[in-house]
PDB file of N, CA and C in Angstrom:
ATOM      1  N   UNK A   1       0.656 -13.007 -23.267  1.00  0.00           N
ATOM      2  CA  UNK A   1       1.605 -13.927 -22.676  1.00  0.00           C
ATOM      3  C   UNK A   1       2.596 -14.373 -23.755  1.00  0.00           C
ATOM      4  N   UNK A   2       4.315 -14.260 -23.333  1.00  0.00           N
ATOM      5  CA  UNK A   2       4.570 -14.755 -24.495  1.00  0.00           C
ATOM      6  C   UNK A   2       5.049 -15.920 -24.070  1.00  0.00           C
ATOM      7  N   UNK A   3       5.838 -17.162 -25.180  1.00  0.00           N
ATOM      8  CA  UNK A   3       6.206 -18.237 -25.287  1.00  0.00           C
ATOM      9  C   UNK A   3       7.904 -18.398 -25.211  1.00  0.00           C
ATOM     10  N   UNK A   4       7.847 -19.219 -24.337  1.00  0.00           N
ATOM     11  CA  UNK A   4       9.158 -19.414 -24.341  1.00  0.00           C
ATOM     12  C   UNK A   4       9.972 -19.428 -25.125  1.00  0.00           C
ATOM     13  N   UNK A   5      11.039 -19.205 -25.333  1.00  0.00           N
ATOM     14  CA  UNK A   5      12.200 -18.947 -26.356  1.00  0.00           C
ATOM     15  C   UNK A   5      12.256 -20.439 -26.637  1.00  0.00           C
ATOM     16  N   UNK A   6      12.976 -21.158 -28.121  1.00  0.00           N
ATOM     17  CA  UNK A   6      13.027 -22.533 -28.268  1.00  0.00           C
ATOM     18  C   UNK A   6      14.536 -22.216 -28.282  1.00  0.00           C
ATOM     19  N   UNK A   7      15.264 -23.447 -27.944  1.00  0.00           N
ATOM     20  CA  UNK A   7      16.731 -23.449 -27.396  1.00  0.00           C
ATOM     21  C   UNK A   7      17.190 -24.369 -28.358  1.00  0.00           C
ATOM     22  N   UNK A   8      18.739 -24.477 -28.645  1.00  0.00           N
ATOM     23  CA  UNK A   8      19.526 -25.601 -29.102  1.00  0.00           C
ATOM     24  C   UNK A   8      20.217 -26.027 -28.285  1.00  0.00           C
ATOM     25  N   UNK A   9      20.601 -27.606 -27.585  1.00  0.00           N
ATOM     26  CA  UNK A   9      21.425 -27.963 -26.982  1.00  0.00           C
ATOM     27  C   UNK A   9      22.647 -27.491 -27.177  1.00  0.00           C
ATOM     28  N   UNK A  10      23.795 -27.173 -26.858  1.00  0.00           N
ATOM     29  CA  UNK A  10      24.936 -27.635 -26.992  1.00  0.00           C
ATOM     30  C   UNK A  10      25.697 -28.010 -26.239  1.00  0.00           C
ATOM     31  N   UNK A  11      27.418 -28.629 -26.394  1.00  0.00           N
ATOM     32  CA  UNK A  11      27.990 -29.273 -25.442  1.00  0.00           C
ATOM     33  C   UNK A  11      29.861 -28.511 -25.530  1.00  0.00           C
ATOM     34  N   UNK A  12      30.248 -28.448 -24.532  1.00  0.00           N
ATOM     35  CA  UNK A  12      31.921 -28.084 -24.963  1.00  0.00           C
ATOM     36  C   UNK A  12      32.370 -29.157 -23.765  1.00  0.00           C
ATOM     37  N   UNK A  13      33.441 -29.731 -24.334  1.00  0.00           N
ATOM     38  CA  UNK A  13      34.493 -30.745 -23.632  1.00  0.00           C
ATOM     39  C   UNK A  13      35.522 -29.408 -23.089  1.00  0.00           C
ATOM     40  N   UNK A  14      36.001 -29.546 -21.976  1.00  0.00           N
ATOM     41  CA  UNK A  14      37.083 -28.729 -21.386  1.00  0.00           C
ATOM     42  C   UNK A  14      37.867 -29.258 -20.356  1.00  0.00           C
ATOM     43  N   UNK A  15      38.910 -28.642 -20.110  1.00  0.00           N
ATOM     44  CA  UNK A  15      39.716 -28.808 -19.138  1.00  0.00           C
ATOM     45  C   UNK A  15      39.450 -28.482 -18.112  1.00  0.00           C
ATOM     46  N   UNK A  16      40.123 -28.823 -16.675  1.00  0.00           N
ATOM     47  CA  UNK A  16      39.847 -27.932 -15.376  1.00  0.00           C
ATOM     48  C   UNK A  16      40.273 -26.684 -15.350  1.00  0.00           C
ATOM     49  N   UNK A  17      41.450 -26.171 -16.434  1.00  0.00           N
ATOM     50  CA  UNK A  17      40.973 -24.471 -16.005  1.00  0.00           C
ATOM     51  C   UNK A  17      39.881 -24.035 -16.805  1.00  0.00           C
ATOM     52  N   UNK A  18      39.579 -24.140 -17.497  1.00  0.00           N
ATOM     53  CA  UNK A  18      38.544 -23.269 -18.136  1.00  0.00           C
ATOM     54  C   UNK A  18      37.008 -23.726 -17.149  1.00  0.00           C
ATOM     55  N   UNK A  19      37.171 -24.856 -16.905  1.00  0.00           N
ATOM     56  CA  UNK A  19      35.708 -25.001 -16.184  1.00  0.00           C
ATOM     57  C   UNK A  19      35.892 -24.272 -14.955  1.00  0.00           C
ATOM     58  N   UNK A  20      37.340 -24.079 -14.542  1.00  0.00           N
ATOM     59  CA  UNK A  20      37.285 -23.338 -12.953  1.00  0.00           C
ATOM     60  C   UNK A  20      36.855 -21.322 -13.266  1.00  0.00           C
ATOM     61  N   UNK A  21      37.468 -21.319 -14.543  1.00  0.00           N
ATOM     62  CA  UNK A  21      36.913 -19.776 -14.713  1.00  0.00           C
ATOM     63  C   UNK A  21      35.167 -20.012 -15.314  1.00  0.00           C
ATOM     64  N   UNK A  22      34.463 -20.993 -15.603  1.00  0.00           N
ATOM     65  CA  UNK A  22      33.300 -21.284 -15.701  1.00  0.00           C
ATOM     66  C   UNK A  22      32.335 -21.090 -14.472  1.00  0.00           C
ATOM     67  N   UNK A  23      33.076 -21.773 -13.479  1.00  0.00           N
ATOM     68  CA  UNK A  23      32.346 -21.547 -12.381  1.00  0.00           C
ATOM     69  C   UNK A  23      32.864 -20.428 -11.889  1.00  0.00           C
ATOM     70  N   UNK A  24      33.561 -19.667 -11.795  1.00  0.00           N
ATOM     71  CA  UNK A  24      34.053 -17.988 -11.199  1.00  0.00           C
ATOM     72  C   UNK A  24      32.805 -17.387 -11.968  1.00  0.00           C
ATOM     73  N   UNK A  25      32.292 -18.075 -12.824  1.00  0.00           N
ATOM     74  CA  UNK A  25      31.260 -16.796 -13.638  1.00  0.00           C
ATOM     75  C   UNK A  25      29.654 -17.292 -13.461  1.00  0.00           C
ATOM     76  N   UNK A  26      29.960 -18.145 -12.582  1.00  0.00           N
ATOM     77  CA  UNK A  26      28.120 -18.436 -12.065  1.00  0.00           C
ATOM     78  C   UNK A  26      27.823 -19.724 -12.665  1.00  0.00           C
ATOM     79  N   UNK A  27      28.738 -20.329 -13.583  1.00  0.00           N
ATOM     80  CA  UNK A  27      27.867 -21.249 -14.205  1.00  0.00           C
ATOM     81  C   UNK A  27      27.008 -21.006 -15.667  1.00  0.00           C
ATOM     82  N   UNK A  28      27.200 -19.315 -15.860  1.00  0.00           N
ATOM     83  CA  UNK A  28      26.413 -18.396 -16.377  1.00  0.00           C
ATOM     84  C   UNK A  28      26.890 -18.155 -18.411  1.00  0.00           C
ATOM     85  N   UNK A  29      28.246 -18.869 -18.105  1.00  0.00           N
ATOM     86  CA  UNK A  29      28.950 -18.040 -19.271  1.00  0.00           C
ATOM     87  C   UNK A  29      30.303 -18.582 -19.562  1.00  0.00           C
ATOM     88  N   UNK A  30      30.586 -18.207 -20.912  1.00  0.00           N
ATOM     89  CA  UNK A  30      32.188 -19.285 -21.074  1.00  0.00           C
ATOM     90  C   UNK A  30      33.500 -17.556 -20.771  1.00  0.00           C
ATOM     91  N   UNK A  31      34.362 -17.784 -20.511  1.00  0.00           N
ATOM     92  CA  UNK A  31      35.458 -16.710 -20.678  1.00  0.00           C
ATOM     93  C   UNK A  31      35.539 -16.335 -21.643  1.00  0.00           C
ATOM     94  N   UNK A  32      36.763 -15.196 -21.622  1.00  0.00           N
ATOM     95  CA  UNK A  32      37.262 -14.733 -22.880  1.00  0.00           C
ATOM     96  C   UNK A  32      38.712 -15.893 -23.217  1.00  0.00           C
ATOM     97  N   UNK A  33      38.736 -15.778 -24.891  1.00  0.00           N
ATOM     98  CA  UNK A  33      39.707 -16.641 -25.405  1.00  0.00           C
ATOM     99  C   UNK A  33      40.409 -15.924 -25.035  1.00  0.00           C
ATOM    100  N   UNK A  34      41.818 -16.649 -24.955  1.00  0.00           N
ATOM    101  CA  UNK A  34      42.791 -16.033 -24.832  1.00  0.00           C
ATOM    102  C   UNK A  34      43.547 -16.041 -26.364  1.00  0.00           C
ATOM    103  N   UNK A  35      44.322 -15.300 -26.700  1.00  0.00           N
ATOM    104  CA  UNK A  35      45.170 -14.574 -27.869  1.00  0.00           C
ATOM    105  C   UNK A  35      45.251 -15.835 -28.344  1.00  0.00           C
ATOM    106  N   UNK A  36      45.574 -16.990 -28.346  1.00  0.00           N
ATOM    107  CA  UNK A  36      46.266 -18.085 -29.536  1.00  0.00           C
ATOM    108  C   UNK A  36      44.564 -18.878 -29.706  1.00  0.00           C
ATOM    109  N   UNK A  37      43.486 -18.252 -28.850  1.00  0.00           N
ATOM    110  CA  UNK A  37      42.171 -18.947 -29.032  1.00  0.00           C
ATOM    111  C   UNK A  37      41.197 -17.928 -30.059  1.00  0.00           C
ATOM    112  N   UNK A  38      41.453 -18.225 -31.110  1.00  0.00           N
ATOM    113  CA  UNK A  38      40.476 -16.993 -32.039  1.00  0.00           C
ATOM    114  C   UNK A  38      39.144 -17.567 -32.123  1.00  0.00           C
ATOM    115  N   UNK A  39      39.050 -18.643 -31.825  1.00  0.00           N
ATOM    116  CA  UNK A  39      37.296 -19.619 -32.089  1.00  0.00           C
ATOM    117  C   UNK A  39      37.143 -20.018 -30.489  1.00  0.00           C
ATOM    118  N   UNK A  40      35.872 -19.915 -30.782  1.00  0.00           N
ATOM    119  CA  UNK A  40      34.541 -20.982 -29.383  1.00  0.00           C
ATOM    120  C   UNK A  40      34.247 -21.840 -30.331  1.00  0.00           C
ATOM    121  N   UNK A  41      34.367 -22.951 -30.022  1.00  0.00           N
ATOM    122  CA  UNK A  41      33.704 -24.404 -30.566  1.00  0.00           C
ATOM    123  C   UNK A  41      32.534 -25.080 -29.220  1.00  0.00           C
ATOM    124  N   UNK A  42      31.629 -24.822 -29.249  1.00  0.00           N
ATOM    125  CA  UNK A  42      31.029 -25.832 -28.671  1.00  0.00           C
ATOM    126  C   UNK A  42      30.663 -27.040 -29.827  1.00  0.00           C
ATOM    127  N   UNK A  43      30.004 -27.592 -29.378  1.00  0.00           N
ATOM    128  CA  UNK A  43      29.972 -28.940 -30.408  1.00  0.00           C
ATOM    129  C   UNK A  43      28.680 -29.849 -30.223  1.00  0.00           C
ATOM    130  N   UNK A  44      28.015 -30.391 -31.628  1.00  0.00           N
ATOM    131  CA  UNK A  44      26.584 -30.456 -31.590  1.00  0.00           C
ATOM    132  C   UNK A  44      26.270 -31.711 -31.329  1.00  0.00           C
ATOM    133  N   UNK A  45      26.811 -32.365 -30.451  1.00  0.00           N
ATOM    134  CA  UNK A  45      26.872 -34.127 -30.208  1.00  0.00           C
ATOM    135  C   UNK A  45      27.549 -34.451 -29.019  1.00  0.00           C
ATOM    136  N   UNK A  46      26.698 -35.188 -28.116  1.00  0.00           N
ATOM    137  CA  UNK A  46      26.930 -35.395 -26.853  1.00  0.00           C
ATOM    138  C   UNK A  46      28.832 -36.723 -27.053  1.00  0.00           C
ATOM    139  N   UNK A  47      28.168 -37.522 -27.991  1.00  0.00           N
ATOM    140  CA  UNK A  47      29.357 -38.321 -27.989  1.00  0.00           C
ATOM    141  C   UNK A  47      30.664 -37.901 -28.565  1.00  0.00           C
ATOM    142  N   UNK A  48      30.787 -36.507 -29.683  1.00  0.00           N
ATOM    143  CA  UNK A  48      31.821 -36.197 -29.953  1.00  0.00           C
ATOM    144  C   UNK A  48      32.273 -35.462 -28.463  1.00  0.00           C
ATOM    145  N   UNK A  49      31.748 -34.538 -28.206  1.00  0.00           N
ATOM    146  CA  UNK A  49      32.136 -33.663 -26.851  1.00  0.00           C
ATOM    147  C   UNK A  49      32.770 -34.970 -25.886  1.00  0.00           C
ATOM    148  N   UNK A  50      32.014 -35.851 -25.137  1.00  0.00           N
ATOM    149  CA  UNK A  50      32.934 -37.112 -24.362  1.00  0.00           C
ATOM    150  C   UNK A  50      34.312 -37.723 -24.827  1.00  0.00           C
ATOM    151  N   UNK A  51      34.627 -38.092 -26.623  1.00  0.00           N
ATOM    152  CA  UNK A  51      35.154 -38.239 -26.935  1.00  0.00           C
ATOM    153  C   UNK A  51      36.699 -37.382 -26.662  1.00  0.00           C
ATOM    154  N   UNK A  52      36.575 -35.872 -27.099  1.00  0.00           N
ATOM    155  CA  UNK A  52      37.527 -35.162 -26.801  1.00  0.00           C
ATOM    156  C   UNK A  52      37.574 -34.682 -25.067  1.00  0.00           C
ATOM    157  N   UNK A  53      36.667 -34.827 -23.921  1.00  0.00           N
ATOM    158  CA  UNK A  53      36.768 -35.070 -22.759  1.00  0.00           C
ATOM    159  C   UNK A  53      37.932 -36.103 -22.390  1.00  0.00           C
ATOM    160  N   UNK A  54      37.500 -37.030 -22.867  1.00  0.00           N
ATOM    161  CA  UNK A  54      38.174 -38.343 -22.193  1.00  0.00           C
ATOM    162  C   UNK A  54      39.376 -38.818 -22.813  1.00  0.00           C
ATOM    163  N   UNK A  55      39.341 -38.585 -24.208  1.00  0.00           N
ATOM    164  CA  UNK A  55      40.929 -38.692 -25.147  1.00  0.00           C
ATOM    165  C   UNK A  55      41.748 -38.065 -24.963  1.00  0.00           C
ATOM    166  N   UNK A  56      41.407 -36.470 -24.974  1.00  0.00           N
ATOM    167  CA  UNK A  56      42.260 -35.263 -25.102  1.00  0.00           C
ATOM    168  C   UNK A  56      42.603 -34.507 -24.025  1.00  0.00           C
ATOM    169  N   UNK A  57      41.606 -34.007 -23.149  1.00  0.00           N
ATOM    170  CA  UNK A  57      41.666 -33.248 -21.967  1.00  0.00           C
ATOM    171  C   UNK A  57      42.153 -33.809 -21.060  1.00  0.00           C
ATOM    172  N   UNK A  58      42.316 -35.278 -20.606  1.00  0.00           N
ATOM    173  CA  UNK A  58      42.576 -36.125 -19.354  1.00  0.00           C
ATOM    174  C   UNK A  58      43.956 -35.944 -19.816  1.00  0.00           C
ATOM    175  N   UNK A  59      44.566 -36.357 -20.944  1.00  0.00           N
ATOM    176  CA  UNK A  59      46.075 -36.988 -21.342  1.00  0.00           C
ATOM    177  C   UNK A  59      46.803 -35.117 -21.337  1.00  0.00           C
ATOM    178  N   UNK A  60      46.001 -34.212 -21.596  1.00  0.00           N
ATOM    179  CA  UNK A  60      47.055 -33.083 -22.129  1.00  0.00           C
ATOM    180  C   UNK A  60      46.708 -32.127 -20.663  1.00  0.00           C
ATOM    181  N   UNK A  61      45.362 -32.288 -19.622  1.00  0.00           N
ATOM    182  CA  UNK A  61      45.386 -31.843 -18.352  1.00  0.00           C
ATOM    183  C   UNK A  61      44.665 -32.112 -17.141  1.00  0.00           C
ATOM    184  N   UNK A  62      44.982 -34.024 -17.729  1.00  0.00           N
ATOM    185  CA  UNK A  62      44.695 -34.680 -16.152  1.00  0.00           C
ATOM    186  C   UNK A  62      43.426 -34.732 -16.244  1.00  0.00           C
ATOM    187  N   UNK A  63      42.623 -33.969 -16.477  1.00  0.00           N
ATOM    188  CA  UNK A  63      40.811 -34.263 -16.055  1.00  0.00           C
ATOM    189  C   UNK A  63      40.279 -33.884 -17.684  1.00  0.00           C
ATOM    190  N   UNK A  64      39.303 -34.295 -17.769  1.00  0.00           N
ATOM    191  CA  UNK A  64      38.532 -33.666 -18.803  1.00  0.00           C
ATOM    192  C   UNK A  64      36.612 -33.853 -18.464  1.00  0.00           C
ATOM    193  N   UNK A  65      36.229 -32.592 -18.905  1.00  0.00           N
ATOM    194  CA  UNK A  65      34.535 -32.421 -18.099  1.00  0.00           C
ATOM    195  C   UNK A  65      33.603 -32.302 -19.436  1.00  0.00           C
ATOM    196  N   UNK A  66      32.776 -32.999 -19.380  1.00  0.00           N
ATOM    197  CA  UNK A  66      31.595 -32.411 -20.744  1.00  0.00           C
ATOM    198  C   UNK A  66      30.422 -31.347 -19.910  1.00  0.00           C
ATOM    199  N   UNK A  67      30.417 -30.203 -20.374  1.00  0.00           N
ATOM    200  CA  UNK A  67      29.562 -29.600 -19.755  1.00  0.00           C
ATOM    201  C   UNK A  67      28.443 -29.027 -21.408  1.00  0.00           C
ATOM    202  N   UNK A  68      27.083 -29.219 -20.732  1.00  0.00           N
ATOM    203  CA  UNK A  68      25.634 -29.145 -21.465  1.00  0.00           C
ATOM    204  C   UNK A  68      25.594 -27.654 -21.397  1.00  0.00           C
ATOM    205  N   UNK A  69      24.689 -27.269 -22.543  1.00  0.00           N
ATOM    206  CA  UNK A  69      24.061 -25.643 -22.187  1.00  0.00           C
ATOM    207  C   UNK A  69      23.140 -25.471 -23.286  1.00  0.00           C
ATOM    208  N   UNK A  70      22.125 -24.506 -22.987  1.00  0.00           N
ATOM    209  CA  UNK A  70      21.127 -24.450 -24.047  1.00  0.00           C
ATOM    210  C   UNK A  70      21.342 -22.678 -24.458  1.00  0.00           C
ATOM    211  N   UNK A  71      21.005 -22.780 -25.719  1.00  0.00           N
ATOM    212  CA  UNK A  71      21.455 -21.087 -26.595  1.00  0.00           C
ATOM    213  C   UNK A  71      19.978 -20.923 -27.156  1.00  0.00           C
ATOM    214  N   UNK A  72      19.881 -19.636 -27.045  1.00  0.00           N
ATOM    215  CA  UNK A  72      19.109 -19.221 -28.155  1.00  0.00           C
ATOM    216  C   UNK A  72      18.908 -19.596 -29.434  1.00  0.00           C
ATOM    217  N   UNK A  73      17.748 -20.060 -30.349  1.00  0.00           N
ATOM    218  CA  UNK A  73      17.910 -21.519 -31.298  1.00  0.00           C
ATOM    219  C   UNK A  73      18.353 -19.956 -32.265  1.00  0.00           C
ATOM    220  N   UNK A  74      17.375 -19.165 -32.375  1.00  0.00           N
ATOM    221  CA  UNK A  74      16.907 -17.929 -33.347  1.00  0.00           C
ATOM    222  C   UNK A  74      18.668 -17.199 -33.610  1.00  0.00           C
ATOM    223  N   UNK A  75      18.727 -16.824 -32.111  1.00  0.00           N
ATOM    224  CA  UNK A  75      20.378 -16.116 -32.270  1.00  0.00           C
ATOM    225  C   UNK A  75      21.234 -17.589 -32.692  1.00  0.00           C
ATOM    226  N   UNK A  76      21.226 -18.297 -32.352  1.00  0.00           N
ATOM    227  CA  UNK A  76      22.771 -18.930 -32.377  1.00  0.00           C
ATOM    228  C   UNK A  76      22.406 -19.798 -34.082  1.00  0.00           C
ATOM    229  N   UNK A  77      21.423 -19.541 -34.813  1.00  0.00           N
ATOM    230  CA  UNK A  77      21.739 -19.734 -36.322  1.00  0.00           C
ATOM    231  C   UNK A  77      22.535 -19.308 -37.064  1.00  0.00           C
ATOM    232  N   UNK A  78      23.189 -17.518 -36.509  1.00  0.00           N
ATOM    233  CA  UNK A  78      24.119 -17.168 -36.972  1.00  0.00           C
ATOM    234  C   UNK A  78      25.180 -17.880 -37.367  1.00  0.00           C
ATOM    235  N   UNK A  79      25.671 -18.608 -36.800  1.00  0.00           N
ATOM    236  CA  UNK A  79      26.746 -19.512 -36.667  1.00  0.00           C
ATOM    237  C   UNK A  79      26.274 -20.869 -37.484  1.00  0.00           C
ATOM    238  N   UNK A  80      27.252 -21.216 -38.884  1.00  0.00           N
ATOM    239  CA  UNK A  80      27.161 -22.045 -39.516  1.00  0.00           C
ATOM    240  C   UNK A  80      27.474 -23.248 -38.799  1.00  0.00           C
ATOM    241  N   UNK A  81      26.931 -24.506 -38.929  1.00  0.00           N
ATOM    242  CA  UNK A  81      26.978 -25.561 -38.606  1.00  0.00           C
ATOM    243  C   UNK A  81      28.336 -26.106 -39.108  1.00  0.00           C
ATOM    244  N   UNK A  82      29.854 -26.728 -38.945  1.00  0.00           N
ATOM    245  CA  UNK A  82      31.556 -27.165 -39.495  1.00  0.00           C
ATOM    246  C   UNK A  82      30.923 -28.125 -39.226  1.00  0.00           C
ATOM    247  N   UNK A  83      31.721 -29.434 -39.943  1.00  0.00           N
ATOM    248  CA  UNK A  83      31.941 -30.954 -39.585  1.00  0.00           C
ATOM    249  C   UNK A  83      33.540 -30.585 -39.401  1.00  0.00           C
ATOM    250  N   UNK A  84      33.564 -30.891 -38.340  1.00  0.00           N
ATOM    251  CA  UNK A  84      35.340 -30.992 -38.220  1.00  0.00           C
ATOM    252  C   UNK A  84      35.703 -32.457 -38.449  1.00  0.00           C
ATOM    253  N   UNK A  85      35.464 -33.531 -39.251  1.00  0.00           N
ATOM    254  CA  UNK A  85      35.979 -34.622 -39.523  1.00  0.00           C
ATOM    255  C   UNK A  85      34.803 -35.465 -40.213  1.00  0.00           C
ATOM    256  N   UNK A  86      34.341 -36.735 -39.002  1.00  0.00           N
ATOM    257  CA  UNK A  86      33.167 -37.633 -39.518  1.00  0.00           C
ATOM    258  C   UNK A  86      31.801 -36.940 -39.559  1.00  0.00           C
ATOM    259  N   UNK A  87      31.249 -37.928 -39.829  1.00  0.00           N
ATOM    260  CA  UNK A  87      29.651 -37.080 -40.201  1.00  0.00           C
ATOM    261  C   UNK A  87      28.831 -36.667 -38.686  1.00  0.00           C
ATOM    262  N   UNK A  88      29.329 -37.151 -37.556  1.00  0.00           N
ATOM    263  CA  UNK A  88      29.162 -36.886 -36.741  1.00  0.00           C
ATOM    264  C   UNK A  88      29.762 -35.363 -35.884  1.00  0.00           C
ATOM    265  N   UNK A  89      31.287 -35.336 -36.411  1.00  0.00           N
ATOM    266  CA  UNK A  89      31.571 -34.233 -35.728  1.00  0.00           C
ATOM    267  C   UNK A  89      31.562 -33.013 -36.099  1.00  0.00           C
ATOM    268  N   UNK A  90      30.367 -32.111 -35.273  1.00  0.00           N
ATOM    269  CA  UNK A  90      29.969 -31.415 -36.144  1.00  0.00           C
ATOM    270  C   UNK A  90      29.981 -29.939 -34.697  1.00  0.00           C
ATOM    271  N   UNK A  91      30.732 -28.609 -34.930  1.00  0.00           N
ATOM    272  CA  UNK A  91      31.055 -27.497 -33.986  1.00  0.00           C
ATOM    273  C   UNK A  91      30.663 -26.690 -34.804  1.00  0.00           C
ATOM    274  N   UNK A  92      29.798 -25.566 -33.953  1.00  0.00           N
ATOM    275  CA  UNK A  92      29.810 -24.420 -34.062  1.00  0.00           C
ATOM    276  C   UNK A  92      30.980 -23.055 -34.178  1.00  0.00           C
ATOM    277  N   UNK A  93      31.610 -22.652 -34.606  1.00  0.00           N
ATOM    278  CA  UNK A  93      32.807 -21.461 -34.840  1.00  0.00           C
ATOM    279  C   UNK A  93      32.222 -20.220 -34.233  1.00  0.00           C
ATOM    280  N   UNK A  94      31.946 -20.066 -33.058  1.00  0.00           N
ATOM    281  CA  UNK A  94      31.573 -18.496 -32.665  1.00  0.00           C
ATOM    282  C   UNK A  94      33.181 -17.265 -32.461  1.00  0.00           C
ATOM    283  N   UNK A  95      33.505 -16.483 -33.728  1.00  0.00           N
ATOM    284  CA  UNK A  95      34.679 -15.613 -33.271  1.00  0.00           C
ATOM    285  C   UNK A  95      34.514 -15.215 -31.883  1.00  0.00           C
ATOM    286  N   UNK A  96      36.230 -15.072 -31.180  1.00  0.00           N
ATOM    287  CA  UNK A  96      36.237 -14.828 -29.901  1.00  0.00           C
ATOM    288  C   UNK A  96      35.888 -13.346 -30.002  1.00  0.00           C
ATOM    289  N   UNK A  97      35.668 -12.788 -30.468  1.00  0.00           N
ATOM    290  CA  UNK A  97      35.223 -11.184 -30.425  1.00  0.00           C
ATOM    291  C   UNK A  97      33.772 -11.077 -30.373  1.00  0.00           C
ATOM    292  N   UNK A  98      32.997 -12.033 -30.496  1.00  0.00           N
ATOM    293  CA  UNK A  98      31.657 -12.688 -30.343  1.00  0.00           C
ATOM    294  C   UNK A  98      31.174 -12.967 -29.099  1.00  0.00           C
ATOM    295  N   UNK A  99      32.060 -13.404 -28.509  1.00  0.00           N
ATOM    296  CA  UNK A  99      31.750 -14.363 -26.925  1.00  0.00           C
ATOM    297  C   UNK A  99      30.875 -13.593 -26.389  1.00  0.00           C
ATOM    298  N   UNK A 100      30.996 -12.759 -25.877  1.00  0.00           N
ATOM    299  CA  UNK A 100      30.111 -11.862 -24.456  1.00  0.00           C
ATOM    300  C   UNK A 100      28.896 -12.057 -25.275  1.00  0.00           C
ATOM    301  N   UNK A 101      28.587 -11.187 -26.776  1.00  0.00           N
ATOM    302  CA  UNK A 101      27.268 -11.817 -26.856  1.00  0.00           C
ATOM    303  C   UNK A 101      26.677 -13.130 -27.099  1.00  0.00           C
ATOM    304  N   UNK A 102      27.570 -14.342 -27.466  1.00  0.00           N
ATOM    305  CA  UNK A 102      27.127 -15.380 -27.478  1.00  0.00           C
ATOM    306  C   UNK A 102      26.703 -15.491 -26.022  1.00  0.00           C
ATOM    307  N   UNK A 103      27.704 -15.641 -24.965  1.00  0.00           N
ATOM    308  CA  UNK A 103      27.354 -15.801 -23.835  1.00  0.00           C
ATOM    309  C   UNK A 103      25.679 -14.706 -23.014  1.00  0.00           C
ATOM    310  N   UNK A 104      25.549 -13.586 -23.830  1.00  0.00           N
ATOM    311  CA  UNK A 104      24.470 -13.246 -23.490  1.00  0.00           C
ATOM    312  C   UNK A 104      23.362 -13.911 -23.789  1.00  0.00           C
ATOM    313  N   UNK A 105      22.938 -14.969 -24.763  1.00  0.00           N
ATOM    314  CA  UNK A 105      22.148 -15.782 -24.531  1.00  0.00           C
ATOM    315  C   UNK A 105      21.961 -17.201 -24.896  1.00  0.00           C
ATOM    316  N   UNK A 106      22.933 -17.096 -23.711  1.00  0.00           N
ATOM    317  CA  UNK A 106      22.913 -18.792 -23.115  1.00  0.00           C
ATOM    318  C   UNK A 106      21.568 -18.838 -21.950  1.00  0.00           C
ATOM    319  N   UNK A 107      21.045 -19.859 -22.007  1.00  0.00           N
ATOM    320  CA  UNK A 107      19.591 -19.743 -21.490  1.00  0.00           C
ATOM    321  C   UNK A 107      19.688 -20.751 -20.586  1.00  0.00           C
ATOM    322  N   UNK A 108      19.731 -20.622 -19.157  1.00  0.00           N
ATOM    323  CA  UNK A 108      20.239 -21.068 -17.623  1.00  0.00           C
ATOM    324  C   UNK A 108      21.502 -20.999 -17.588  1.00  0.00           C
ATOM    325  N   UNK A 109      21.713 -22.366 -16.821  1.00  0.00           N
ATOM    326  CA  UNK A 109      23.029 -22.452 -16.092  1.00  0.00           C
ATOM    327  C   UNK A 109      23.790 -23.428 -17.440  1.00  0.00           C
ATOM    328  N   UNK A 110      25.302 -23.682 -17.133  1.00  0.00           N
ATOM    329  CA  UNK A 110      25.896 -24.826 -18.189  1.00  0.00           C
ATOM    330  C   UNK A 110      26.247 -25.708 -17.040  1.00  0.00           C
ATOM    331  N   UNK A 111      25.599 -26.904 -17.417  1.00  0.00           N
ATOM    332  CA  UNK A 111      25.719 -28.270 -16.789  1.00  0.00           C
ATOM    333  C   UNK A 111      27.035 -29.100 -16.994  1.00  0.00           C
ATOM    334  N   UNK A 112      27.838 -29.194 -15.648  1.00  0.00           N
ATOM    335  CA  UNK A 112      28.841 -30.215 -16.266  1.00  0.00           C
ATOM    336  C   UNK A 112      28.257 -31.762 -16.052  1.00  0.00           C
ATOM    337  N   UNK A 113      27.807 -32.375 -17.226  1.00  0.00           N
ATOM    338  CA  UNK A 113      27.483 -33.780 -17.652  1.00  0.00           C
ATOM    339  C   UNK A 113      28.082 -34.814 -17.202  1.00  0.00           C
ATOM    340  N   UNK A 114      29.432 -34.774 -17.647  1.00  0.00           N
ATOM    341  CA  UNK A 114      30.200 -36.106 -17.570  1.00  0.00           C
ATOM    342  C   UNK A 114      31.902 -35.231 -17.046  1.00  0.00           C
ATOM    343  N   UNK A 115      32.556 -36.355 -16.294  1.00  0.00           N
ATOM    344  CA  UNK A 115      34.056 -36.374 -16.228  1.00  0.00           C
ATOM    345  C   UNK A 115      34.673 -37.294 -16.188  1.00  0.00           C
ATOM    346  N   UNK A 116      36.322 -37.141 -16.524  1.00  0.00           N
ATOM    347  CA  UNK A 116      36.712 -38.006 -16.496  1.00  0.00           C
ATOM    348  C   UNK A 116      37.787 -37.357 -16.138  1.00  0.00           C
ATOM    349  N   UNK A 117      39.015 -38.721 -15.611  1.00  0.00           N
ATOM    350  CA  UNK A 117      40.434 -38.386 -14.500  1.00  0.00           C
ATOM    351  C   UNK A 117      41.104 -39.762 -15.276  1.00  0.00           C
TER     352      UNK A 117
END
């Protein structure tokens, strides 16, 4: 019998399009970046992710959503831990040439958490 895989939380703040191509994909998986997007940032803190929800995404496109997801702990070490500022804000850098397999193991569905309008 084996044991469940152990997971890392993570969180990405987004806009309504990207969460609308989120849900075109099951819930299952993030898109592909587009050309001026060379990084996936999800981000390792429920309150930084709300922060850029509710500051950034509402003012630059009207809504902003925190959506949850759990990764593979083993695979997603690859990816060095950034502080993009305080000691709190702290994202993952997955290259967009990465995605499909990052997105191959994301482990369930990605939960949208919180919104805001």
């Amino acid at each position: 019998m084996t044991s469940p895989r152990a997971t890392t939380t993570l969180w990405r703040p987004t806009g309504p399009r990207e969460l609308e191509l989120v849900r075109d994909l099951g819930f299952r998986a993030w898109p592909p970046r587009l050309p001026e997007q060379p990084i996936f940032y999800p981000v390792l803190n429920e309150d930084y992710a709300v922060t850029i929800a509710r500051d950034w995404n509402v003012r630059f496109d009207g809504a902003g959503f925190v959506t949850r997801f759990e990764v593979d702990s083993e695979f997603v070490r690859r990816y060095p831990v950034r502080q993009a500022g305080g000691r709190n804000i702290l994202e993952l850098w997955v290259p967009a040439e990465e995605l499909d397999d990052f997105n191959a193991h994301i482990v369930g569905r990605i939960e949208v958490v919180h919104e805001f309008r």
